[in-house]
C-alpha atoms as a PDB file:
ATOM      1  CA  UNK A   1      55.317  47.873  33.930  1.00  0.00           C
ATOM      2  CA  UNK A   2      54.773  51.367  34.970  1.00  0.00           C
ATOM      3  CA  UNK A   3      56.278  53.087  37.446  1.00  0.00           C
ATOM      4  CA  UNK A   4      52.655  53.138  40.108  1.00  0.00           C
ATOM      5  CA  UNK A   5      52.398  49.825  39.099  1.00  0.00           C
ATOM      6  CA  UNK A   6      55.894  48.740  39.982  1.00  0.00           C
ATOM      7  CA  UNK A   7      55.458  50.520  43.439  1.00  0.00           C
ATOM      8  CA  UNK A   8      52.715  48.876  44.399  1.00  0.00           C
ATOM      9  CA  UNK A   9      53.863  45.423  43.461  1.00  0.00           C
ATOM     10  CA  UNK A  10      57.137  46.407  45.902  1.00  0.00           C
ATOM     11  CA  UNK A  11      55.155  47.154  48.049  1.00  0.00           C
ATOM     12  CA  UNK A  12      53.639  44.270  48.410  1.00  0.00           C
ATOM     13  CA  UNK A  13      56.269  42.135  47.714  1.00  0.00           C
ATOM     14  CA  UNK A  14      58.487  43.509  50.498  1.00  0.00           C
ATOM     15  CA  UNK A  15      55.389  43.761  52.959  1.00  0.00           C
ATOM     16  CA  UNK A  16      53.318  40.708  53.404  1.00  0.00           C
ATOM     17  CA  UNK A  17      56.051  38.481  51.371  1.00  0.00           C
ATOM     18  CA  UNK A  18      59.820  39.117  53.436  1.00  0.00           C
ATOM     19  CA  UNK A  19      58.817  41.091  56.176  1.00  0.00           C
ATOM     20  CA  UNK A  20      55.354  38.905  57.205  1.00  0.00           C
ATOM     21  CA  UNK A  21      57.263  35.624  56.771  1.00  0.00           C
ATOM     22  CA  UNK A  22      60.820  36.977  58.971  1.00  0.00           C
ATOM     23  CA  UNK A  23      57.616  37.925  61.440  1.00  0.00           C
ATOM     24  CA  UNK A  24      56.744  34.406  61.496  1.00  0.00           C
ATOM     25  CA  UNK A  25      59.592  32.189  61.777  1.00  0.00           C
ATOM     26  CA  UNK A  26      61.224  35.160  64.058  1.00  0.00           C
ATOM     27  CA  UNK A  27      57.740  34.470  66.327  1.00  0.00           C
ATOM     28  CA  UNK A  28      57.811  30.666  66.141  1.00  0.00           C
ATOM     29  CA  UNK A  29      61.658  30.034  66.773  1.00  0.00           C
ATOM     30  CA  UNK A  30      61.511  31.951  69.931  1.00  0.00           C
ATOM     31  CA  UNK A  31      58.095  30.469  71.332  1.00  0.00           C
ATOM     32  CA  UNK A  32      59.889  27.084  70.565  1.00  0.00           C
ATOM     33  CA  UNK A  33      62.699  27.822  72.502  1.00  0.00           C
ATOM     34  CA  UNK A  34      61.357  28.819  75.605  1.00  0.00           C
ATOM     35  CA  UNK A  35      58.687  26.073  76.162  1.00  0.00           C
ATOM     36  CA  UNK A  36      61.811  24.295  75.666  1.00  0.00           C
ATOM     37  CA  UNK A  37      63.578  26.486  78.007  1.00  0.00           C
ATOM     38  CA  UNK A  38      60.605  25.649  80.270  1.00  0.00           C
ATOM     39  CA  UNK A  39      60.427  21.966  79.919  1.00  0.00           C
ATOM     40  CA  UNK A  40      61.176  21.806  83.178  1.00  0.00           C
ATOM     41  CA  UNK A  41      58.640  23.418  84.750  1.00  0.00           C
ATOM     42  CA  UNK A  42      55.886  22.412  81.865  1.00  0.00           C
ATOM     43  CA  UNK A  43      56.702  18.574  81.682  1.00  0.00           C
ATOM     44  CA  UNK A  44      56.921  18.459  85.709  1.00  0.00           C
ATOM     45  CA  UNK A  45      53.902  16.351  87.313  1.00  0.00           C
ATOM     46  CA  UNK A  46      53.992  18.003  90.485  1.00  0.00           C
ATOM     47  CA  UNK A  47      52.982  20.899  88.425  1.00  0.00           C
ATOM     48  CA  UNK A  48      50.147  18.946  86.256  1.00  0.00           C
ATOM     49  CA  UNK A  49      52.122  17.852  83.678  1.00  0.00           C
ATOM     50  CA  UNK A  50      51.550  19.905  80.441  1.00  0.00           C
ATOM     51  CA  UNK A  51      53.987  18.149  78.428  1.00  0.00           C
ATOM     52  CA  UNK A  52      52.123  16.553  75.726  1.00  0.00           C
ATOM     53  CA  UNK A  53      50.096  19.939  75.396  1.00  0.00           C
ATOM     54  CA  UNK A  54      53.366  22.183  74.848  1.00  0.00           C
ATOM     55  CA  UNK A  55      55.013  19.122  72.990  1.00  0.00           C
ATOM     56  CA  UNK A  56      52.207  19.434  70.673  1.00  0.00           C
ATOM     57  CA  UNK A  57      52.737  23.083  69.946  1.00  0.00           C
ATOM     58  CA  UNK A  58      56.135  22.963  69.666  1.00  0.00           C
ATOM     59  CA  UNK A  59      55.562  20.371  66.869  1.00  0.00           C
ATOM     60  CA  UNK A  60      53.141  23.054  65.334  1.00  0.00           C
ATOM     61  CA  UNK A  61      55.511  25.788  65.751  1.00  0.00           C
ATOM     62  CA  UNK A  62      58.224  23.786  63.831  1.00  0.00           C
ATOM     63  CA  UNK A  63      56.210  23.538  60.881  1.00  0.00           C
ATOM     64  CA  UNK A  64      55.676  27.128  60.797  1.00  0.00           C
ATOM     65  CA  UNK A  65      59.223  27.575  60.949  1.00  0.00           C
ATOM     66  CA  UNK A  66      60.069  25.788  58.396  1.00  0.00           C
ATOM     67  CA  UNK A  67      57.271  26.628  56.248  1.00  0.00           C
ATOM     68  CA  UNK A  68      58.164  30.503  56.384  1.00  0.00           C
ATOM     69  CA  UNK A  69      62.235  30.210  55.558  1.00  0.00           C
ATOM     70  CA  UNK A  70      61.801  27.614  52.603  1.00  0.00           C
ATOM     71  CA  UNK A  71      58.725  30.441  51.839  1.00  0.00           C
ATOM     72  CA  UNK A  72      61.393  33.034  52.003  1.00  0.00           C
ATOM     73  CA  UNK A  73      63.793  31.371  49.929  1.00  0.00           C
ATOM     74  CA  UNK A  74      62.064  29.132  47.047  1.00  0.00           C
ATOM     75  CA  UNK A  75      62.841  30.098  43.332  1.00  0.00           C
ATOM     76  CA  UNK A  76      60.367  32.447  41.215  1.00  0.00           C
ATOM     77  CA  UNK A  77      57.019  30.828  39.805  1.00  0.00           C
ATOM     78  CA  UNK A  78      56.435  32.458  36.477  1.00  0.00           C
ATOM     79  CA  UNK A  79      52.965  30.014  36.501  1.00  0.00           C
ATOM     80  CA  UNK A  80      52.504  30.808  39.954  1.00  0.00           C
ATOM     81  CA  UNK A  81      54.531  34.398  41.384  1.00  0.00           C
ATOM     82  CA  UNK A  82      55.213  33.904  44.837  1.00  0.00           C
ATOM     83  CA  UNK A  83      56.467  36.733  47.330  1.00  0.00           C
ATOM     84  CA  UNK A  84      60.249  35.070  47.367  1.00  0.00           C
ATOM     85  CA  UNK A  85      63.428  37.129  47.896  1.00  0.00           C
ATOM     86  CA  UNK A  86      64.576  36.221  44.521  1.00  0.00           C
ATOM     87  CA  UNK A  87      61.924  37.068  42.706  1.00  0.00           C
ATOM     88  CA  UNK A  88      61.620  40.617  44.432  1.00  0.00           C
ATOM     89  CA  UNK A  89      65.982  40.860  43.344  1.00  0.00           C
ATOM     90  CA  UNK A  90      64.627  39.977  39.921  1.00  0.00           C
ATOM     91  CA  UNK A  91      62.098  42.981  40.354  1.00  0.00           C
ATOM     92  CA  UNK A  92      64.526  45.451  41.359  1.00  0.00           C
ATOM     93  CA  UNK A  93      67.014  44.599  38.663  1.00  0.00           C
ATOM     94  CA  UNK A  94      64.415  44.757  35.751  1.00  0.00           C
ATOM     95  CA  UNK A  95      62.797  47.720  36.942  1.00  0.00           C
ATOM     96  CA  UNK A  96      65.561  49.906  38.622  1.00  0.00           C
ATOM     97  CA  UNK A  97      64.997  52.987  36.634  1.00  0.00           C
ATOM     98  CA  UNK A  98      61.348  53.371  38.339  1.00  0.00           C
ATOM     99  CA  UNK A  99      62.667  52.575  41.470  1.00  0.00           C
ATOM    100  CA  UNK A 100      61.529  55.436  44.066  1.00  0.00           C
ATOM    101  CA  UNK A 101      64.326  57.894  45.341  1.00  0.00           C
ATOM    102  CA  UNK A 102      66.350  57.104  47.768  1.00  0.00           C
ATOM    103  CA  UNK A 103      66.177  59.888  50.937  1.00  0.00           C
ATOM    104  CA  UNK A 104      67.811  58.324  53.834  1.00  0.00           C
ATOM    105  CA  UNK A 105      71.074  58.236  52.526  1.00  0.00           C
ATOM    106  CA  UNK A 106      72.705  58.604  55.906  1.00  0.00           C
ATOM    107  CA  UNK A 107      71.474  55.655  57.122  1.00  0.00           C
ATOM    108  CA  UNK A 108      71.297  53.331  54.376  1.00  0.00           C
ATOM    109  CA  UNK A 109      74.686  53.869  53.921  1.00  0.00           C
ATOM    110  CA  UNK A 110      75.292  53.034  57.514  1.00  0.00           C
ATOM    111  CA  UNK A 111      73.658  49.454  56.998  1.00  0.00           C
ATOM    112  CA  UNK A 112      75.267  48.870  54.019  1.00  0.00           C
ATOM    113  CA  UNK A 113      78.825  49.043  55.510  1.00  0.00           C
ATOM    114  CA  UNK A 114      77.582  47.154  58.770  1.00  0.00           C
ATOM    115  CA  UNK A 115      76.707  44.521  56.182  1.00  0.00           C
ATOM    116  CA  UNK A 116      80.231  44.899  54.416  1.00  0.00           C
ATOM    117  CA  UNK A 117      79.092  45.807  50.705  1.00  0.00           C
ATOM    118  CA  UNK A 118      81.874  47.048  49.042  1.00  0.00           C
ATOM    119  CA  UNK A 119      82.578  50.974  49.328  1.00  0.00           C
ATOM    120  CA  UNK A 120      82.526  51.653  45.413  1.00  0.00           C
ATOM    121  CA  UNK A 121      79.166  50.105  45.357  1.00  0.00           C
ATOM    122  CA  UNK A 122      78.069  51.814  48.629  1.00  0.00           C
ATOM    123  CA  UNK A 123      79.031  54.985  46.546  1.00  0.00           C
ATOM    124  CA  UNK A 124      76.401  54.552  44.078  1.00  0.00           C
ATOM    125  CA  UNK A 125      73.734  55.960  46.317  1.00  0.00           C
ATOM    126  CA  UNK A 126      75.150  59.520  46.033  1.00  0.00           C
ATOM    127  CA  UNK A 127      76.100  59.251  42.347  1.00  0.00           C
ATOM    128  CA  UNK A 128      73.889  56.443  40.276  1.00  0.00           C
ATOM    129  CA  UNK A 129      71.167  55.437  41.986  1.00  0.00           C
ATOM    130  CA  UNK A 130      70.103  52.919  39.013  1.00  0.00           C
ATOM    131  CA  UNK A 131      73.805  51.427  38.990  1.00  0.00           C
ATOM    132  CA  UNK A 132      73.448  51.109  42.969  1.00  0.00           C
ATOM    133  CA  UNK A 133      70.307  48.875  42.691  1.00  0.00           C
ATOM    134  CA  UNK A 134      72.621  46.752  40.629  1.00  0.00           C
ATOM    135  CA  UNK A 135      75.086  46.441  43.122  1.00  0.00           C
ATOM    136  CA  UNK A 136      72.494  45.740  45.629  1.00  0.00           C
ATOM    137  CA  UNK A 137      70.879  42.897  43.973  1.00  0.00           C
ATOM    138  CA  UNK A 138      74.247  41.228  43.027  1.00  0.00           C
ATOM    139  CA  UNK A 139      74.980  41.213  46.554  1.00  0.00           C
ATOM    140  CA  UNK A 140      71.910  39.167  47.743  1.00  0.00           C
ATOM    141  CA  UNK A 141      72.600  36.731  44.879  1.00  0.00           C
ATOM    142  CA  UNK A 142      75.559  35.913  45.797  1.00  0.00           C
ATOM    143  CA  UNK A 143      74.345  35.323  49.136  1.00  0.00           C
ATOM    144  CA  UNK A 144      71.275  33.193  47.983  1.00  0.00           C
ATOM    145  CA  UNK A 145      74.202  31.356  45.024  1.00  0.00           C
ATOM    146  CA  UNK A 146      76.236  30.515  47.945  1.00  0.00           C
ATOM    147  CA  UNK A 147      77.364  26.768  48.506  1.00  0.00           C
ATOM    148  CA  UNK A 148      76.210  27.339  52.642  1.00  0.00           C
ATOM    149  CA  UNK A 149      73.238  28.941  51.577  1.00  0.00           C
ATOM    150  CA  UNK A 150      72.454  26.161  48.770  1.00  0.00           C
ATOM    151  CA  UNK A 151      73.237  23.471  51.549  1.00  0.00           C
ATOM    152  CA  UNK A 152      71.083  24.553  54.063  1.00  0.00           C
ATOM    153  CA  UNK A 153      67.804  25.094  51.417  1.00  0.00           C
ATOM    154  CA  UNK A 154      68.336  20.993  50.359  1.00  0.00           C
ATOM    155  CA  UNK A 155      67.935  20.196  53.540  1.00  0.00           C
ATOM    156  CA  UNK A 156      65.163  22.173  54.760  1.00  0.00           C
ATOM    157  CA  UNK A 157      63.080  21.404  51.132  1.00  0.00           C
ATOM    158  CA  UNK A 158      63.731  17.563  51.919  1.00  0.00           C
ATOM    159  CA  UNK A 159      62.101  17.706  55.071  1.00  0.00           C
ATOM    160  CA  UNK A 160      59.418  20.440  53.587  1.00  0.00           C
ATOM    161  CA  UNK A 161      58.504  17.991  50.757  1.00  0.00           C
ATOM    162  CA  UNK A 162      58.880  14.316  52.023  1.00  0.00           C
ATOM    163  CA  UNK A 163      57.439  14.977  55.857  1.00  0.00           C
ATOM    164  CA  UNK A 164      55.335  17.776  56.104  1.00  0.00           C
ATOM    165  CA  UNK A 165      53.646  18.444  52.738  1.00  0.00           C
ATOM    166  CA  UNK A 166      53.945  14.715  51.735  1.00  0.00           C
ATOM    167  CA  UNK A 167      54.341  11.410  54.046  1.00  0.00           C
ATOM    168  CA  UNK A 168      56.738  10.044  51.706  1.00  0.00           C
ATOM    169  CA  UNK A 169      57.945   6.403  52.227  1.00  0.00           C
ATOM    170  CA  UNK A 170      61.511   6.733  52.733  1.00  0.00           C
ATOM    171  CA  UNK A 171      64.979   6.736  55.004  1.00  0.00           C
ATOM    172  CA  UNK A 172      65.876   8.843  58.400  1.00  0.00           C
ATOM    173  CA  UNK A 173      65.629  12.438  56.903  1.00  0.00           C
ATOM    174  CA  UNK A 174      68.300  15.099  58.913  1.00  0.00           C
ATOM    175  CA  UNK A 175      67.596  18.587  58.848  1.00  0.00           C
ATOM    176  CA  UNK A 176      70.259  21.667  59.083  1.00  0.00           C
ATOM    177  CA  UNK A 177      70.799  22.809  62.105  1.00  0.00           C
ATOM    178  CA  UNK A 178      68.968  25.329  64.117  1.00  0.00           C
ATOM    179  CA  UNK A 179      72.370  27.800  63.820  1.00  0.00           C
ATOM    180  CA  UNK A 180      71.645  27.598  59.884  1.00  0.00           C
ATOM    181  CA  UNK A 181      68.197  28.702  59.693  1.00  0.00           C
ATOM    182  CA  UNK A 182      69.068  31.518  61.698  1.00  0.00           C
ATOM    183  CA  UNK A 183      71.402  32.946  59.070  1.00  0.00           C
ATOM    184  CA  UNK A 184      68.969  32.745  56.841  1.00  0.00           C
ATOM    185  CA  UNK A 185      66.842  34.518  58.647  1.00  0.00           C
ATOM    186  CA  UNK A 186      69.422  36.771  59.389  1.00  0.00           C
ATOM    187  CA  UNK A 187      69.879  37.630  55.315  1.00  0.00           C
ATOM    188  CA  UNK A 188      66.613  38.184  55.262  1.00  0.00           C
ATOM    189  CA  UNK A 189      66.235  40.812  58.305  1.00  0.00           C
ATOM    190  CA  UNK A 190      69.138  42.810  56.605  1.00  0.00           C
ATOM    191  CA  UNK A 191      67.642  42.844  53.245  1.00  0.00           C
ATOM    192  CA  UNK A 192      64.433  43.910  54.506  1.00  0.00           C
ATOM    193  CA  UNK A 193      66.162  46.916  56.681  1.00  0.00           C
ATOM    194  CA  UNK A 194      68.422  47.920  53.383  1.00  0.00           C
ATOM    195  CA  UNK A 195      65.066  48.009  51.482  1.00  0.00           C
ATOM    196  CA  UNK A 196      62.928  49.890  53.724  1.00  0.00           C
ATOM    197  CA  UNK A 197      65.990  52.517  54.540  1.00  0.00           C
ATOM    198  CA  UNK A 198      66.455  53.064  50.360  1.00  0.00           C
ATOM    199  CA  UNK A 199      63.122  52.485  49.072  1.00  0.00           C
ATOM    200  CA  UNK A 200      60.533  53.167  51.709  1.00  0.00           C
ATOM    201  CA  UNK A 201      62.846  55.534  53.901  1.00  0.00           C
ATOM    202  CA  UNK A 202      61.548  53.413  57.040  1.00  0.00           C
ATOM    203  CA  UNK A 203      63.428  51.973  59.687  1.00  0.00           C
ATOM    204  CA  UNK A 204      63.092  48.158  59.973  1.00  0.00           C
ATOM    205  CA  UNK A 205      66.730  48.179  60.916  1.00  0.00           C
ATOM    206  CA  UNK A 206      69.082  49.883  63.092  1.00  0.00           C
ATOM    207  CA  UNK A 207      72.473  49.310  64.076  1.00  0.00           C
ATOM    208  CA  UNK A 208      71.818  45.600  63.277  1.00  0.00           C
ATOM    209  CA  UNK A 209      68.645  45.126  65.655  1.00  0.00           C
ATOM    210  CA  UNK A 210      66.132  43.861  63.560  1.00  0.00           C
ATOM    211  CA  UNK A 211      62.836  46.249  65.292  1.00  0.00           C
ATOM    212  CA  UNK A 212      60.128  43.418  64.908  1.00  0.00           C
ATOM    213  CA  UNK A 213      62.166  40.847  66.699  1.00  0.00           C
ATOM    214  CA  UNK A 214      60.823  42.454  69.908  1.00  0.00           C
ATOM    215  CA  UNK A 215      56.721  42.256  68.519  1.00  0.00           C
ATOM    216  CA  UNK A 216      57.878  38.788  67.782  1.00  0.00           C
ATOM    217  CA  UNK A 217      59.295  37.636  71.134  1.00  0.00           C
ATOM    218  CA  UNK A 218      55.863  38.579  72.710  1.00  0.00           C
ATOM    219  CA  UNK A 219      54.243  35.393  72.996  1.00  0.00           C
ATOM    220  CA  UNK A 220      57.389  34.401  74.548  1.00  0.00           C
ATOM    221  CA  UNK A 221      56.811  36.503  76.943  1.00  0.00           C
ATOM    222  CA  UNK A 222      53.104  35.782  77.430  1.00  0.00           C
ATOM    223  CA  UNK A 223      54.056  31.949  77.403  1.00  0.00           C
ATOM    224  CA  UNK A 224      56.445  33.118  80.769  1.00  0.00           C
ATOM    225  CA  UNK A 225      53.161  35.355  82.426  1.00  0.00           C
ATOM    226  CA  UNK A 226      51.008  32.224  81.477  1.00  0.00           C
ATOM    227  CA  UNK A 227      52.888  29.433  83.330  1.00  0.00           C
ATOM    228  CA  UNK A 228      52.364  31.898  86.751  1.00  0.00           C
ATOM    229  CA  UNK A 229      48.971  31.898  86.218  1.00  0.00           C
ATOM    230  CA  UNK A 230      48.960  28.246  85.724  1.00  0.00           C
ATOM    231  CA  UNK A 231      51.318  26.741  87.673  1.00  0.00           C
ATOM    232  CA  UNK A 232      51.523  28.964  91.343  1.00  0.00           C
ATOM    233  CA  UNK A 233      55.028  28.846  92.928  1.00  0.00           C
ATOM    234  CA  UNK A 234      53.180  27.579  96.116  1.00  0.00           C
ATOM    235  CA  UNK A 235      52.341  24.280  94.153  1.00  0.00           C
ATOM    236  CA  UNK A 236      55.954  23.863  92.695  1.00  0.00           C
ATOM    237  CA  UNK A 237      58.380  25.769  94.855  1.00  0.00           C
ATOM    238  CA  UNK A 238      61.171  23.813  93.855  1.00  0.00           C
ATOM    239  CA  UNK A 239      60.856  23.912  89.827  1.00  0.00           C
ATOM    240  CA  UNK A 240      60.649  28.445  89.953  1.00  0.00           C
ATOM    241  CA  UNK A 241      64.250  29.025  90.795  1.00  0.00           C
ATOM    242  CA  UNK A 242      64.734  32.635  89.815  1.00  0.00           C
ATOM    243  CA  UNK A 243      61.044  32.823  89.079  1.00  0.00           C
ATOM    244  CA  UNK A 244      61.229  36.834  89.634  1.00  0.00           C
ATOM    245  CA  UNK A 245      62.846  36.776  86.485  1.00  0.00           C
ATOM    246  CA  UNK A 246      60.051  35.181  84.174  1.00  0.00           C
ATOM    247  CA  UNK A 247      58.367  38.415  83.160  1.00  0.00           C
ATOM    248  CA  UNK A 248      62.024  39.613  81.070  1.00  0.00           C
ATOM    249  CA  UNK A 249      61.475  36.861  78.584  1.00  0.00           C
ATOM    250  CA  UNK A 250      65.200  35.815  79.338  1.00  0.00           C
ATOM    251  CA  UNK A 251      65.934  32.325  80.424  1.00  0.00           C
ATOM    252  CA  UNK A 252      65.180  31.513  84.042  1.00  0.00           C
ATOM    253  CA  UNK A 253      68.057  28.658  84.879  1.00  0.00           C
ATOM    254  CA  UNK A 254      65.945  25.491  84.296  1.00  0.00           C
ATOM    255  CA  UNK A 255      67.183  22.497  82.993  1.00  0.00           C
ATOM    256  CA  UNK A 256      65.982  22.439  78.990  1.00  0.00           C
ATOM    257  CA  UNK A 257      66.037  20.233  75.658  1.00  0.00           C
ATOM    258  CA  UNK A 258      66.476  23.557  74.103  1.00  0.00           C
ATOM    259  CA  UNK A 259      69.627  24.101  76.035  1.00  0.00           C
ATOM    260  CA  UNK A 260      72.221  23.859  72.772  1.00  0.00           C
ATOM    261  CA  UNK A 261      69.141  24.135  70.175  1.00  0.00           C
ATOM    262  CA  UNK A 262      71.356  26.337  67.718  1.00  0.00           C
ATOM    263  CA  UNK A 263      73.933  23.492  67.284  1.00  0.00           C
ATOM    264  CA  UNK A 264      70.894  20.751  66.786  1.00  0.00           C
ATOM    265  CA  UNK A 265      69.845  19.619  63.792  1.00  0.00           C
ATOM    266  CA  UNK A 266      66.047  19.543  63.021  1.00  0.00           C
ATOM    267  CA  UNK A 267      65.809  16.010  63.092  1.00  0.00           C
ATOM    268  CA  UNK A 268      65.994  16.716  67.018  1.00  0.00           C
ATOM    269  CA  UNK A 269      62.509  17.642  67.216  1.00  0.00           C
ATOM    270  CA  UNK A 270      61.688  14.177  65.392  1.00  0.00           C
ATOM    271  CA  UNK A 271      60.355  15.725  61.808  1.00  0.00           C
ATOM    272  CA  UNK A 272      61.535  12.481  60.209  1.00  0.00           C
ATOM    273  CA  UNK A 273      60.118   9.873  58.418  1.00  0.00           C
ATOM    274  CA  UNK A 274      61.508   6.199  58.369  1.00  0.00           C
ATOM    275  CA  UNK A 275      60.383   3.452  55.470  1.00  0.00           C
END
């Protein structure tokens, strides 16, 4: 491959494959979690009951959740190339002599140790940049090779395959919980950062904040400026308590389903299928 070529497919790779599908769940997950933060307020029929309408999205949002990690983290197609975190460490390794140069050495290195690589291989980015993107793609594989990791995957691609994308006939199927998919999304946000910082010199990541999580938590916030307009404190008094605080996108002190969502598994939100 040469080396415009391999740019370009890096590019690409890194662009509308991890960073469009982080986007995604990131924009999903938190939408989920305040309508169940909200549930209160939406399910309430003093307030005109908009349950089954936000129970319906939540459903959707699920799906896309689900959808965009197993996306994320499914093995390379040779028949069919996907834009999958282990195909793109399968890139850099084969190709890290054409790899662009690394200028933001500062604060690569800075993510790197926030991350804990090891300080030999964080080295490697002043002395062998080649050897470096060796050390870099070992690093995510032993992430993606580990038992936790390897769990959590099973479980998601059981529910992926035999409920959503098929209506298999078959037992109670229990998902991961909540707190799981988040560290793989978490992985993913730090790989992205390391790769735009080394490859792209672009900030996607800075002292562990993740910049897109705030373009992602807008309809979160819309969802917050929408049940206002909706549902007037005059015709609900008693469901706003600390209503002057919907507009921060932060929760509000109503009683929720999402209330311990991290610890849940996904089964909670009833994507099962019984024979």
């Amino acid at each position: 491959m040469k080396v415009n070529e391999f740019k370009k497919q890096l590019q690409d790779l890194v662009t509308h494959g991890l960073i469009a599908d982080i986007f995604k769940m990131e924009r999903s997950y938190m939408l989920l979690k305040n309508i169940g933060t909200n549930a209160h307020v939406i399910n309430a029929p003093s307030a005109g009951n908009f349950g089954e309408l936000f129970g319906s999205i939540q459903v959707a949002l699920q799906t896309d959740i689900i959808l965009a990690v197993t996306r994320l983290y499914d093995p390379p197609d040779k028949k069919y190339p996907t834009r999958c975190i282990r195909r793109l460490l399968y890139l850099i390794e084969e190709n890290r002599n054409k790899l662009p140069s690394i200028i933001e050495k500062y604060n690569l290195k800075k993510e790197l140790q926030r991350i804990g690589m090891d300080e030999n291989a964080i080295s490697l980015v002043d002395t062998d940049e080649p050897a470096f993107a060796l050390e870099l793609v070992k690093y995510f594989l032993n992430i993606l090779d580990h038992p936790l990791t390897i769990n959590t995957l099973q479980k998601l691609k059981v529910i992926r395959d035999k409920s959503i994308a098929h209506n298999e006939q078959c037992t109670e199927i229990q998902g991961p919980a909540w707190l799981e998919l988040e560290r793989l999304i978490q992985h993913a946000k730090e790989f992205a950062g390391i790769l735009r910082w080394a490859y792209f010199s672009t900030v996607y990541m800075h002292d562990g904040n993740y910049i897109l999580t705030s373009d992602a938590e807008r309809p979160s916030r819309a969802l917050n400026r929408l049940l206002r307009q909706i549902i007037p404190m005059e015709k609900a008094p008693d469901l706003f308590l600390g209503a002057k605080n919907m507009d921060s996108g932060k929760s509000v002190g109503w009683a929720a389903p999402t209330a311990n969502l991290r610890h849940k598994t996904l089964d909670y939100w009833n994507i099962i299928a019984y024979a």
